[in-house]
C-alpha atoms as a PDB file:
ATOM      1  CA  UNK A   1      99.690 132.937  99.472  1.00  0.00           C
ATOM      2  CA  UNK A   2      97.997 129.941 100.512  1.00  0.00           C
ATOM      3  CA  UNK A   3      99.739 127.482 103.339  1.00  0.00           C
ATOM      4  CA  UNK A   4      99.383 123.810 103.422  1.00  0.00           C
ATOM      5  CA  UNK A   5      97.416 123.023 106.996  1.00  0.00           C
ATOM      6  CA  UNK A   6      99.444 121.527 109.971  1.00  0.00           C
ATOM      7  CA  UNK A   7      98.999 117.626 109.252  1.00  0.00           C
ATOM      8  CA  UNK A   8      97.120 115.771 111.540  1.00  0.00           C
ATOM      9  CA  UNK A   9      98.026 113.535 114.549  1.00  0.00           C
ATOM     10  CA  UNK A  10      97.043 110.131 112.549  1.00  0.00           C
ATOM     11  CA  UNK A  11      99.298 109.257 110.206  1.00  0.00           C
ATOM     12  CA  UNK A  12      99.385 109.890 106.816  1.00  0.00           C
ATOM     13  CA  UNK A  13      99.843 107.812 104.243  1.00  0.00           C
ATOM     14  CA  UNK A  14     103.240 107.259 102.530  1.00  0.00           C
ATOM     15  CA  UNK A  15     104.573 104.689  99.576  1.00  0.00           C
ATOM     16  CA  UNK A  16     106.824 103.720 101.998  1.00  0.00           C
ATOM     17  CA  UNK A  17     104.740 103.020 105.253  1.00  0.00           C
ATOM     18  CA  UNK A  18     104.659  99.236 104.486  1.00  0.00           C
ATOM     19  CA  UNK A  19     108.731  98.964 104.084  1.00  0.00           C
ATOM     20  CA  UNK A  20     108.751 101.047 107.353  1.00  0.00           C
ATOM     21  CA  UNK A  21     106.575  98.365 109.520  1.00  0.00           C
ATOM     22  CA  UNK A  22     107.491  95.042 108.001  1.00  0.00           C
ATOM     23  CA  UNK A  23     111.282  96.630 109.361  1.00  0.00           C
ATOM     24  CA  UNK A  24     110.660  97.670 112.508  1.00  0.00           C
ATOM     25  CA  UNK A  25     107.932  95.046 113.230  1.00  0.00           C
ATOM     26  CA  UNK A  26     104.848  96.945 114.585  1.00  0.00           C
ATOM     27  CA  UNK A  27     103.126  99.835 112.970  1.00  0.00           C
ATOM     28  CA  UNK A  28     103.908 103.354 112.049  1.00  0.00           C
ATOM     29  CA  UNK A  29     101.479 104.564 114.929  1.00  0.00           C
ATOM     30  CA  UNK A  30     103.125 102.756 117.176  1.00  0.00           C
ATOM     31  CA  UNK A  31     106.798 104.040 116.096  1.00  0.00           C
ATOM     32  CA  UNK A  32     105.651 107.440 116.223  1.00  0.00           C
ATOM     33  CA  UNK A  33     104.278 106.632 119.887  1.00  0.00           C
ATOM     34  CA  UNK A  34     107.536 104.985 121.385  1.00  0.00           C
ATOM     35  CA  UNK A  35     109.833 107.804 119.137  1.00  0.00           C
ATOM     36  CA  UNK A  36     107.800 110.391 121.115  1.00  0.00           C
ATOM     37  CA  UNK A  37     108.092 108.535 124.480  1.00  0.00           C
ATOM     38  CA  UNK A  38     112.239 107.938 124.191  1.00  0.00           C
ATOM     39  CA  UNK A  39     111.593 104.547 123.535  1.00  0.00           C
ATOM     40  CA  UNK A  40     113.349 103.713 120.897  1.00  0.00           C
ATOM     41  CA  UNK A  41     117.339 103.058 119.538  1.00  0.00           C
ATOM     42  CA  UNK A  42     119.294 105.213 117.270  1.00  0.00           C
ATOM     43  CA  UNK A  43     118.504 103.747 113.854  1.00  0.00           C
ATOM     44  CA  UNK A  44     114.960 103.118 114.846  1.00  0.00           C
ATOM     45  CA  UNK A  45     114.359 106.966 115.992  1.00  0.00           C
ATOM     46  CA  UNK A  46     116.228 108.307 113.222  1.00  0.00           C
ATOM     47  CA  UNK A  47     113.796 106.308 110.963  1.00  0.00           C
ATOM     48  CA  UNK A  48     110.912 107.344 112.696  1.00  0.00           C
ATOM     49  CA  UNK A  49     112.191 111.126 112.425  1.00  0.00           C
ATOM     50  CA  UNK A  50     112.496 110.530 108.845  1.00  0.00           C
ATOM     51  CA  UNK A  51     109.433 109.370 108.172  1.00  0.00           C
ATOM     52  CA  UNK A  52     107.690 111.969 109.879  1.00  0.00           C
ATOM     53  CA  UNK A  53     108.698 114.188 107.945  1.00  0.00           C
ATOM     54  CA  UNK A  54     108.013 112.220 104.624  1.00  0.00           C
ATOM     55  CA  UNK A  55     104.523 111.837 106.216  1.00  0.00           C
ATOM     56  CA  UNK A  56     104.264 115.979 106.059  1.00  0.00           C
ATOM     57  CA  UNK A  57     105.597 116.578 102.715  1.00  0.00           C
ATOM     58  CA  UNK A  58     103.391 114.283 101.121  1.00  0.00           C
ATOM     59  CA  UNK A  59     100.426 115.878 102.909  1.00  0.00           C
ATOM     60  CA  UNK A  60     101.760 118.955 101.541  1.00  0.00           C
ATOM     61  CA  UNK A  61     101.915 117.921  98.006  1.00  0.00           C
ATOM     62  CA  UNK A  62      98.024 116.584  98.932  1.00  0.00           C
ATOM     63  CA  UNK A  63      97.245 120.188  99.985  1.00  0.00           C
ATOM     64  CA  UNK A  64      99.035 122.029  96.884  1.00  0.00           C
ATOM     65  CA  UNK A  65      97.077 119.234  94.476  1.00  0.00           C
ATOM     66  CA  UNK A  66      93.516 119.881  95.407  1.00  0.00           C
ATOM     67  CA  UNK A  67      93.783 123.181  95.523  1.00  0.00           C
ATOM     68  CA  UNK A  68      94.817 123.240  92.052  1.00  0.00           C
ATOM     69  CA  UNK A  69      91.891 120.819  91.158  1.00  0.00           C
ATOM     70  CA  UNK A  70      89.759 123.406  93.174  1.00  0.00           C
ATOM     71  CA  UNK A  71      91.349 126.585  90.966  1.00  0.00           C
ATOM     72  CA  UNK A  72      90.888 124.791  87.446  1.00  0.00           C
ATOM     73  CA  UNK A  73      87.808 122.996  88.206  1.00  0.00           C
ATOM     74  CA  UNK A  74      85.282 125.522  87.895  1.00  0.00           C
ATOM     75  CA  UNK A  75      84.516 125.919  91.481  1.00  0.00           C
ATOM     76  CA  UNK A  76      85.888 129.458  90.748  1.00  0.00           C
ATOM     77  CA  UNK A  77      84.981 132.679  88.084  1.00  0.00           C
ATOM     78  CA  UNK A  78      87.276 132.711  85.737  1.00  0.00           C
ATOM     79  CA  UNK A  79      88.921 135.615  85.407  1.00  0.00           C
ATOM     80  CA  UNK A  80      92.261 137.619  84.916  1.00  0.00           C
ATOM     81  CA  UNK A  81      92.586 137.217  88.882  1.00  0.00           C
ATOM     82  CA  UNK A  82      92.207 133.455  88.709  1.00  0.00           C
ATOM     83  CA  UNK A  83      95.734 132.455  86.361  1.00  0.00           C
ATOM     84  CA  UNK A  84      98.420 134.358  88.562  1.00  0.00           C
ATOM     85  CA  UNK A  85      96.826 132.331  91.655  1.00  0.00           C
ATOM     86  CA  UNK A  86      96.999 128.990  89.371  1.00  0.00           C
ATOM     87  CA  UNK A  87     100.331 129.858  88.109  1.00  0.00           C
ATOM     88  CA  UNK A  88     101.072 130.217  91.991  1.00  0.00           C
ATOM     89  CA  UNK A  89      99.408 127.344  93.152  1.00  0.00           C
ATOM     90  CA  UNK A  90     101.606 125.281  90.615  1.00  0.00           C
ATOM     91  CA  UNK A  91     105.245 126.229  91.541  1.00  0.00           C
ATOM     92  CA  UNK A  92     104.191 125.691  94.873  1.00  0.00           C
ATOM     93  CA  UNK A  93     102.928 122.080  94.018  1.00  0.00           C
ATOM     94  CA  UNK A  94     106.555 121.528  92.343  1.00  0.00           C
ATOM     95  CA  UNK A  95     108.442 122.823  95.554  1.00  0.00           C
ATOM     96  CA  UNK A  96     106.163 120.656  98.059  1.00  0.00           C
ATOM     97  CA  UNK A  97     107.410 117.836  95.537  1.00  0.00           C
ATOM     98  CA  UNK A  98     110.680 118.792  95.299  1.00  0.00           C
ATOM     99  CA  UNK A  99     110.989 118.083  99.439  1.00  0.00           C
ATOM    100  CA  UNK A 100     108.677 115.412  99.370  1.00  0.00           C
ATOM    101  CA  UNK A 101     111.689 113.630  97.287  1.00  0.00           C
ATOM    102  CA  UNK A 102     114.040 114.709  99.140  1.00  0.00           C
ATOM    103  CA  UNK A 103     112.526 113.536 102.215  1.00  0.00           C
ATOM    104  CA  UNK A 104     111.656 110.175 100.690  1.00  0.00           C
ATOM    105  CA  UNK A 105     115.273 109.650 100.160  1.00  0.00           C
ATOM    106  CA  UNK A 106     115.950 109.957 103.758  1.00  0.00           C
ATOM    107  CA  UNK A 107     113.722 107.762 104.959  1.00  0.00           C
ATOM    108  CA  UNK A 108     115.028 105.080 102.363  1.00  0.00           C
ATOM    109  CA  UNK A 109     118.209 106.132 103.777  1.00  0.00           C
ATOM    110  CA  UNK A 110     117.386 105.591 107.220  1.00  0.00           C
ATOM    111  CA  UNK A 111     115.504 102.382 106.510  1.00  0.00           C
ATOM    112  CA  UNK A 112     117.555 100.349 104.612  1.00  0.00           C
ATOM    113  CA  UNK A 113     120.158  99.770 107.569  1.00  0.00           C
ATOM    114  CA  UNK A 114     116.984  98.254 109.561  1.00  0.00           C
ATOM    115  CA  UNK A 115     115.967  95.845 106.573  1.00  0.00           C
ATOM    116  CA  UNK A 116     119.371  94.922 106.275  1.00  0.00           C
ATOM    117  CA  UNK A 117     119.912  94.068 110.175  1.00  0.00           C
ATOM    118  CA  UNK A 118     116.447  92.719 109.914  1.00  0.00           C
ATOM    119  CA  UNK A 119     117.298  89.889 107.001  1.00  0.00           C
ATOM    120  CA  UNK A 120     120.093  89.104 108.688  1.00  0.00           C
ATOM    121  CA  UNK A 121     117.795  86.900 111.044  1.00  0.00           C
ATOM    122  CA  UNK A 122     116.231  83.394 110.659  1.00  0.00           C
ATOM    123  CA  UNK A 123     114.306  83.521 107.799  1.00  0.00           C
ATOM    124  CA  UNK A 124     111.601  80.805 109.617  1.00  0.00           C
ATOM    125  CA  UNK A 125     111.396  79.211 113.191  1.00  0.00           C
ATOM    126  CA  UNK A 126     112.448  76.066 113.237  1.00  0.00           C
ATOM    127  CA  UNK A 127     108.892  74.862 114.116  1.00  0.00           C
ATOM    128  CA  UNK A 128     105.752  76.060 112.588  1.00  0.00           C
ATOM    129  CA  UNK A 129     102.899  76.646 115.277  1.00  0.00           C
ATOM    130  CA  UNK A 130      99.848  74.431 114.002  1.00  0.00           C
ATOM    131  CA  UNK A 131      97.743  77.942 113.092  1.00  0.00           C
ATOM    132  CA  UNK A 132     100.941  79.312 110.880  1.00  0.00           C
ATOM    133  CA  UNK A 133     101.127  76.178 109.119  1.00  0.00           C
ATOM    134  CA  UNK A 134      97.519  75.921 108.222  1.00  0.00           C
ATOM    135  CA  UNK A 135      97.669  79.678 106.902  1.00  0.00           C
ATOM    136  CA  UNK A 136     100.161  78.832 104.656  1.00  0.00           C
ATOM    137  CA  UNK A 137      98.569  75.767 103.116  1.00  0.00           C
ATOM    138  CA  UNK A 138      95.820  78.497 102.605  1.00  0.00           C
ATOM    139  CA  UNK A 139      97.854  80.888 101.024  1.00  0.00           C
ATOM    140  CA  UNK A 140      99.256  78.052  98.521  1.00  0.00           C
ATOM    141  CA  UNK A 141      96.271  77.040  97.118  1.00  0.00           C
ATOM    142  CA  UNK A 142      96.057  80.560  96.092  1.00  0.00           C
ATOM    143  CA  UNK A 143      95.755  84.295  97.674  1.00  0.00           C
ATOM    144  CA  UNK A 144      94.961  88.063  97.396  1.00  0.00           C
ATOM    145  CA  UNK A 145      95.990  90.748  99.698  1.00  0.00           C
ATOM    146  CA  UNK A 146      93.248  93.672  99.540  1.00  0.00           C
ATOM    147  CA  UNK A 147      92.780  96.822 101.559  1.00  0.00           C
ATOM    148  CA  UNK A 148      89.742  98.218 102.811  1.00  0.00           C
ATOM    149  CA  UNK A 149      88.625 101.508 101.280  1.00  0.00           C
ATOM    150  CA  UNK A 150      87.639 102.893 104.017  1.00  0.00           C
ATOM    151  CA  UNK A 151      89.583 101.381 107.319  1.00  0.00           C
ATOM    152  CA  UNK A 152      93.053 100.895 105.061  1.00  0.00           C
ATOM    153  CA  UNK A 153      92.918  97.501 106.717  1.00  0.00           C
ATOM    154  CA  UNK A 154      94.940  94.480 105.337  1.00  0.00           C
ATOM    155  CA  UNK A 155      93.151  91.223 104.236  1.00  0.00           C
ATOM    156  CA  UNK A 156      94.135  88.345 102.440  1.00  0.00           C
ATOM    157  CA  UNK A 157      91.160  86.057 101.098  1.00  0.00           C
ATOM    158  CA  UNK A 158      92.688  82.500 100.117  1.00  0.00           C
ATOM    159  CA  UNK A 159      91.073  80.523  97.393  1.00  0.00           C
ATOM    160  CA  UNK A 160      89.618  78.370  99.593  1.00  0.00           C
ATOM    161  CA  UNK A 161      88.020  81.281 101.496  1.00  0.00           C
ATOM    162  CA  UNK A 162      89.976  81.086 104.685  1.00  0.00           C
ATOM    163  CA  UNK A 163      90.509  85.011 105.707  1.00  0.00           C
ATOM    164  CA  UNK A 164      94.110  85.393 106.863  1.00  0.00           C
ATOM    165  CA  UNK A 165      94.247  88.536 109.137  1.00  0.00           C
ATOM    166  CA  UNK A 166      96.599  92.249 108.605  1.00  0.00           C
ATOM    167  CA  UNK A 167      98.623  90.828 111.676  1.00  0.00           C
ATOM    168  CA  UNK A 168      98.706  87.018 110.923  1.00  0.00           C
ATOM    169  CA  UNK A 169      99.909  87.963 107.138  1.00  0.00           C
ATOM    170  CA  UNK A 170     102.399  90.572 108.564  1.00  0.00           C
ATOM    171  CA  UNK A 171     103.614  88.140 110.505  1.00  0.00           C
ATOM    172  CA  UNK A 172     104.158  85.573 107.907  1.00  0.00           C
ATOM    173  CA  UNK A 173     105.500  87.945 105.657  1.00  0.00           C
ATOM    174  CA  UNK A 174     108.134  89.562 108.079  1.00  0.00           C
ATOM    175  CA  UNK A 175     109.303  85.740 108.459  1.00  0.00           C
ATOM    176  CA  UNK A 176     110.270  85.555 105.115  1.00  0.00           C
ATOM    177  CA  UNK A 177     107.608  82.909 104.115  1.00  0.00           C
ATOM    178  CA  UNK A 178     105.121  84.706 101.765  1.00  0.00           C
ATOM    179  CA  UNK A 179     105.384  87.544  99.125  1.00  0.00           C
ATOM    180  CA  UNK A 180     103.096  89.429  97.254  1.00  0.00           C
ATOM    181  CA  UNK A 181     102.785  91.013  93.539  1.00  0.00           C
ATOM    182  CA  UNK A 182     103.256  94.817  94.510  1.00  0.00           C
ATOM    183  CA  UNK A 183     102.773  95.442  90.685  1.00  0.00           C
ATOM    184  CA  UNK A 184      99.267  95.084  91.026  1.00  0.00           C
ATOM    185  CA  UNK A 185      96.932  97.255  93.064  1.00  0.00           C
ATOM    186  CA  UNK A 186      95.527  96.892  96.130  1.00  0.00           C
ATOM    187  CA  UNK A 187      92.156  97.281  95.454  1.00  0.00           C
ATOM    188  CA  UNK A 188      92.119  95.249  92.939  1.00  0.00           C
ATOM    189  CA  UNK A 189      93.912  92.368  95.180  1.00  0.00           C
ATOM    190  CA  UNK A 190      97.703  91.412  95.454  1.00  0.00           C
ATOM    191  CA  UNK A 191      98.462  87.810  94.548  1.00  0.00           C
ATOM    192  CA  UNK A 192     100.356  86.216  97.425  1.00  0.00           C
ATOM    193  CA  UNK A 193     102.484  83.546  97.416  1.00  0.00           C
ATOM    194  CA  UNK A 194     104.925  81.189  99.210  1.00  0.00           C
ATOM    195  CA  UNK A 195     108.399  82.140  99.044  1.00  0.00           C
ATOM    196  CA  UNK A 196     110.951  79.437  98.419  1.00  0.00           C
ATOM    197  CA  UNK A 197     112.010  79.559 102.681  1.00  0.00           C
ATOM    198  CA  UNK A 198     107.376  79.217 103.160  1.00  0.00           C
ATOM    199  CA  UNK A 199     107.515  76.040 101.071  1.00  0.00           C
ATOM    200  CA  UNK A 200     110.621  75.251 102.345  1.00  0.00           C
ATOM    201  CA  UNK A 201     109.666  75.442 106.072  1.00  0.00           C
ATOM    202  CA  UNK A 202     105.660  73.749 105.213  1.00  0.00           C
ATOM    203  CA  UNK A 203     107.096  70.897 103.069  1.00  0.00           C
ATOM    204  CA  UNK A 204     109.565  70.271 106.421  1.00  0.00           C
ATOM    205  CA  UNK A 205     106.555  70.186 108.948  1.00  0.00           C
ATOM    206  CA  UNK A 206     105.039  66.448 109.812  1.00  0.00           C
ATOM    207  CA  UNK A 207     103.101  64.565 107.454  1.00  0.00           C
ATOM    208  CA  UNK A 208     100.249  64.616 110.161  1.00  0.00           C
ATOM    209  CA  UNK A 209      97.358  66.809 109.376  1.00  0.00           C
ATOM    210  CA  UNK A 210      97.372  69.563 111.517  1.00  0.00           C
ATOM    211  CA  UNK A 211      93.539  70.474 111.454  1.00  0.00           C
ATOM    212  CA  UNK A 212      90.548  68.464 109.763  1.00  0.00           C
ATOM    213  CA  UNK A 213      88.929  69.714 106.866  1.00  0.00           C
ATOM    214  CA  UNK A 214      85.608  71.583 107.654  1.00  0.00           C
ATOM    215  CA  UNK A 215      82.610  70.802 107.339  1.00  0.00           C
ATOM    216  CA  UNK A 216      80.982  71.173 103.869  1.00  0.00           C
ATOM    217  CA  UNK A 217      77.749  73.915 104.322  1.00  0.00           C
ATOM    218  CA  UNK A 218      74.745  72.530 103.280  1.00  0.00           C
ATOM    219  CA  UNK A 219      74.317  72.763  99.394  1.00  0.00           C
ATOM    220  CA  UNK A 220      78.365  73.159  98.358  1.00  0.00           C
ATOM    221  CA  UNK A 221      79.704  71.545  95.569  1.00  0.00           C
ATOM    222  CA  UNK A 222      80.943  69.000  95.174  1.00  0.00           C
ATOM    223  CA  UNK A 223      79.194  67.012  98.116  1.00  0.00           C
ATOM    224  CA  UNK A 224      81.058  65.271 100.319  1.00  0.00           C
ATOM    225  CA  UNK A 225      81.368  61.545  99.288  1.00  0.00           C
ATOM    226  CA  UNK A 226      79.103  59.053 101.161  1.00  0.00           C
ATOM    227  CA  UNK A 227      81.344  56.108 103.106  1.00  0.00           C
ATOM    228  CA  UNK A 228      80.902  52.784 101.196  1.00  0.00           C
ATOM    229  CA  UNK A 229      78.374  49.660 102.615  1.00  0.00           C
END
């Protein structure tokens, strides 16, 4: 009987790692570092507990699928040996599924008190720094969130081609002043927007600019109007 491998120290990837560190503020690494270290309160170690565990049954369920690509993908003779192993391979695939459920519900259950003592805070600082109001007037002239193939890394590229970083949209988003379209994929980019409390807190700011406009680059269009003689 094959075993699914030990998962590795870096952490593996769950639907609900995003939920977990817009809650707690900071990233799964880092609540698996302070959880290990004592660090941490009640809720927020019983979350992080959770979630660890959610972290190995998916990378069981990982194990159980590739094998069973591996077994019916030609990589191996078939023979009368080969179904009984398949056959195997599969139950085992609906058990490591069967937990990963189970263990997705716990971490739900262990999250949802954070979110709810989380909302339960200002949805926006009073005062937008100069920098968080000049993202958002990004963002609302249009926005995708995309993720790196490689690094997993965050990015949102505004239609006016300002790059808003992971943290700086994190940020923003754990204020309660932009969403995104989760329906869509990643890859594909994640239309962000202004929530009603972003436009809410920009449209309250000064009516002073906060930054000049840049600089056209030499051969955009349209060019910059020449001042009147």
């Amino acid at each position: 009987m094959s075993h699914p491998p030990k998962p590795a120290p870096s952490t593996a990837l769950t639907p609900l790692d995003h939920r977990v560190e817009l809650a707690v503020g900071f990233s799964v690494d880092r609540l698996r570092r302070d959880h290990d270290r004592g660090l941490l309160d009640e809720p927020a170690a019983r979350l992080a507990t959770a979630h660890r565990a959610l972290a190995e049954a998916v990378t069981s369920v990982t194990f159980y699928r590739v094998l069973l690509q591996r077994l019916a993908g030609g990589e191996y003779t078939i023979d009368q040996a080969l179904f009984p192993r398949i056959d195997r391979t599969v139950q085992q695939l609906k058990q490591a599924v069967a937990i990963r459920d189970v263990r997705e519900q716990e971490t739900i259950d262990a999250l949802e008190p954070i979110e709810a003592q989380a909302a339960q805070s200002p949805a926006y600082p009073s005062e937008l720094k100069a920098r968080e109001v000049a993202l958002l007037l990004a963002i609302s002239q249009g926005a995708k969130l995309h993720q790196h193939l490689l690094t997993q890394r965050l990015s949102v590229v505004t239609g006016s081609g300002t790059r808003v970083t992971q943290q700086d949209y994190e940020r923003l988003e754990r204020a309660g002043l932009v969403q995104r379209d989760a329906s869509r994929a990643l890859h594909a980019g994640q239309p962000v927007t202004l929530t009603d409390a972003g436009r809410a807190a920009l449209t309250a700011q000064p009516a002073t600019p906060v930054a000049a406009s840049p600089a056209p680059r030499p051969g955009a269009w349209p060019p910059a109007p020449r001042a009147r003689r």
